[in-house]
C-alpha atoms as a PDB file:
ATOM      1  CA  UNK A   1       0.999   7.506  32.495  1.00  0.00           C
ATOM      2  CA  UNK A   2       3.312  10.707  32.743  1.00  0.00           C
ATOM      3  CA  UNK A   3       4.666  11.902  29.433  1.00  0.00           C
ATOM      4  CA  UNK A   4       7.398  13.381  31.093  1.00  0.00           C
ATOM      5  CA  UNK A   5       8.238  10.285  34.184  1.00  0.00           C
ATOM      6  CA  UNK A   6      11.333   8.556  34.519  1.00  0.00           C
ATOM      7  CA  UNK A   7      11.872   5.833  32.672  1.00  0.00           C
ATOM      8  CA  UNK A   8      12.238   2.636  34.833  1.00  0.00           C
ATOM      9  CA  UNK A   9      14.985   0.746  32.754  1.00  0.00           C
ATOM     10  CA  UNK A  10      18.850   1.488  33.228  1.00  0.00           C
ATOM     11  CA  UNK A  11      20.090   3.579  29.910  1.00  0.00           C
ATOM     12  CA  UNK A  12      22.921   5.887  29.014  1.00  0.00           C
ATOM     13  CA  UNK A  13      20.193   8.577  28.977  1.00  0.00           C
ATOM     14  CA  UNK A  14      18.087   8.676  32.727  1.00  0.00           C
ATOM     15  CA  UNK A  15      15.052  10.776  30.955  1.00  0.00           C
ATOM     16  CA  UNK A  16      12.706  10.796  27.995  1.00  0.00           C
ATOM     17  CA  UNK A  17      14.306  14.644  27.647  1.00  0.00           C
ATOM     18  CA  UNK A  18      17.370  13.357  27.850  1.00  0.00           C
ATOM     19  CA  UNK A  19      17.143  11.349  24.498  1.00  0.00           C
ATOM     20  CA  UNK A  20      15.185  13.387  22.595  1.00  0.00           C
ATOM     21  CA  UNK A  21      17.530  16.245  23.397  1.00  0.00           C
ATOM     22  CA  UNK A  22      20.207  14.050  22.386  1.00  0.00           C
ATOM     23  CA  UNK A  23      22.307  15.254  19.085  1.00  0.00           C
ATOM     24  CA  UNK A  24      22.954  11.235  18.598  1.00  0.00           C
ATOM     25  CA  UNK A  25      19.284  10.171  18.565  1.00  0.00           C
ATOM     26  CA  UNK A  26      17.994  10.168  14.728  1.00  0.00           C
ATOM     27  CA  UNK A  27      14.831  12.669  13.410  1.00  0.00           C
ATOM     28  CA  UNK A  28      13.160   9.257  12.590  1.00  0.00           C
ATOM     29  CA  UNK A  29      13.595   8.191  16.387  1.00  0.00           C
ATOM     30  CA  UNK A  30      12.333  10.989  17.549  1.00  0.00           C
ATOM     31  CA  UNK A  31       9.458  11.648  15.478  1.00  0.00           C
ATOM     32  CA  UNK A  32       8.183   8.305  16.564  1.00  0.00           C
ATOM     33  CA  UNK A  33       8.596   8.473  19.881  1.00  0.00           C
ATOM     34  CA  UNK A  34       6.409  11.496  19.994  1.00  0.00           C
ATOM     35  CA  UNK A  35       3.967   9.884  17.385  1.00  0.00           C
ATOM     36  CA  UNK A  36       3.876   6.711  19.357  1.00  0.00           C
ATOM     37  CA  UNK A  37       2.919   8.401  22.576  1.00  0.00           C
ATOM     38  CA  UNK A  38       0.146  10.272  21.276  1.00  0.00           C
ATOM     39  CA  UNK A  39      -1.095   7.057  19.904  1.00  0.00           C
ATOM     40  CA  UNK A  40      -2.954   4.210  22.223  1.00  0.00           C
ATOM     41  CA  UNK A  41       0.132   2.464  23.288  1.00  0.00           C
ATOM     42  CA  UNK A  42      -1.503  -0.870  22.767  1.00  0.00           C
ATOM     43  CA  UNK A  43      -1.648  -0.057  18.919  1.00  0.00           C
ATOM     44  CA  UNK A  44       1.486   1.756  19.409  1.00  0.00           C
ATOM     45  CA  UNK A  45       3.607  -1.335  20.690  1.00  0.00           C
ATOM     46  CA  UNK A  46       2.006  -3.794  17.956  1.00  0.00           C
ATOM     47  CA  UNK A  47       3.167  -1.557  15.473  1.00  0.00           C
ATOM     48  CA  UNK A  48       6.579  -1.298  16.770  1.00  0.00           C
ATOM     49  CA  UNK A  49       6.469  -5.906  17.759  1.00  0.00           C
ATOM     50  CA  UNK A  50       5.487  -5.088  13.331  1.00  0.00           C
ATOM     51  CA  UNK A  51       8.315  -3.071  12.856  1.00  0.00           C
ATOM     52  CA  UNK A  52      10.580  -4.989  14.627  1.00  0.00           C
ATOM     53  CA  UNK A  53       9.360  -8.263  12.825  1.00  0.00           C
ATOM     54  CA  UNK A  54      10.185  -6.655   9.266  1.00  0.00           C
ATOM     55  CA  UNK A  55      13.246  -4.883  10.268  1.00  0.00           C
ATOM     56  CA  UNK A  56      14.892  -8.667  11.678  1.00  0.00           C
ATOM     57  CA  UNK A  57      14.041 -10.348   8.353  1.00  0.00           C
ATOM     58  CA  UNK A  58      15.745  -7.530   6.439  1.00  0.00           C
ATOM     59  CA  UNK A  59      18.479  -7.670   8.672  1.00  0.00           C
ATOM     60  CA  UNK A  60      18.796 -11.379   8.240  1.00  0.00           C
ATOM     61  CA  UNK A  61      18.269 -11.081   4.472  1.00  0.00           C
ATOM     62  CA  UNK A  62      21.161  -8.858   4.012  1.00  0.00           C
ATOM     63  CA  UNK A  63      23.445 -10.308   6.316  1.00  0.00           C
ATOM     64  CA  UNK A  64      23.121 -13.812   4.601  1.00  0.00           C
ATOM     65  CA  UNK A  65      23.761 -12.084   1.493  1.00  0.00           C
ATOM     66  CA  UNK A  66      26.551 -10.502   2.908  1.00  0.00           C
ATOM     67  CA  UNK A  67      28.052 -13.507   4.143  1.00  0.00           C
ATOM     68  CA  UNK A  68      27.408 -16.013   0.776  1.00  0.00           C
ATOM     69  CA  UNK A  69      28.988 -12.917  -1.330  1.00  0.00           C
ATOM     70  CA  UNK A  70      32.135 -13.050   1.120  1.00  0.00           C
ATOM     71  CA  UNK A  71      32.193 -16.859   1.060  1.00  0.00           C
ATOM     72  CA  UNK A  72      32.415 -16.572  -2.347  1.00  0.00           C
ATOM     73  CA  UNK A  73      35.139 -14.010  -2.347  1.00  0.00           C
ATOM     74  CA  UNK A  74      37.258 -15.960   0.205  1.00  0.00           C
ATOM     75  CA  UNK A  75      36.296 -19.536  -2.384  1.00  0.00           C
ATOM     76  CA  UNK A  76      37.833 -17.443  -5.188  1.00  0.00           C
ATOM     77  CA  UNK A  77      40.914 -15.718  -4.254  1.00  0.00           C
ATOM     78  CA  UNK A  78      41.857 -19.257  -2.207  1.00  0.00           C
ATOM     79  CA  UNK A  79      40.681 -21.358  -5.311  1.00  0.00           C
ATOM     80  CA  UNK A  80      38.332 -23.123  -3.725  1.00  0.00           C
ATOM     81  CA  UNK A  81      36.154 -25.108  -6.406  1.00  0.00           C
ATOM     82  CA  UNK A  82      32.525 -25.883  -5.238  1.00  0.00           C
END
């Protein structure tokens, strides 16, 4: 595989340059995208399925805690009684 190739999918950014040049793209994003290449990018994509995996259940965490808290809110200042 060429480090430096075209990626095949349609982005806002048409090379791997491209978004690690990019002001927008965060340190963390590019350090491992450089990590993860250097990497066997069989381990490299379980870790990231991994990553994904505990990033969604945080996600869901706070969002559900986000939206009992504003439940609550909206139950109070309507004086709602549950």
């Amino acid at each position: 595989m060429q480090k430096n190739a075209e990626l095949k999918r349609p982005t806002f950014w048409s090379t791997l340059g491209e978004l690690l040049a990019n002001p927008a793209t965060s340190d963390w994003l590019k350090n491992a995208i450089t990590t993860a290449r250097e990497r066997d990018v069989v381990d490299a994509l379980n870790d990231a399925e991994i990553l994904v995996e505990v990033l969604t259940v945080d996600h869901d965490n706070i969002t559900r805690e986000t939206n009992a808290l504003a439940a609550a809110r909206a139950d109070y200042y309507l004086g709602v009684k549950r």
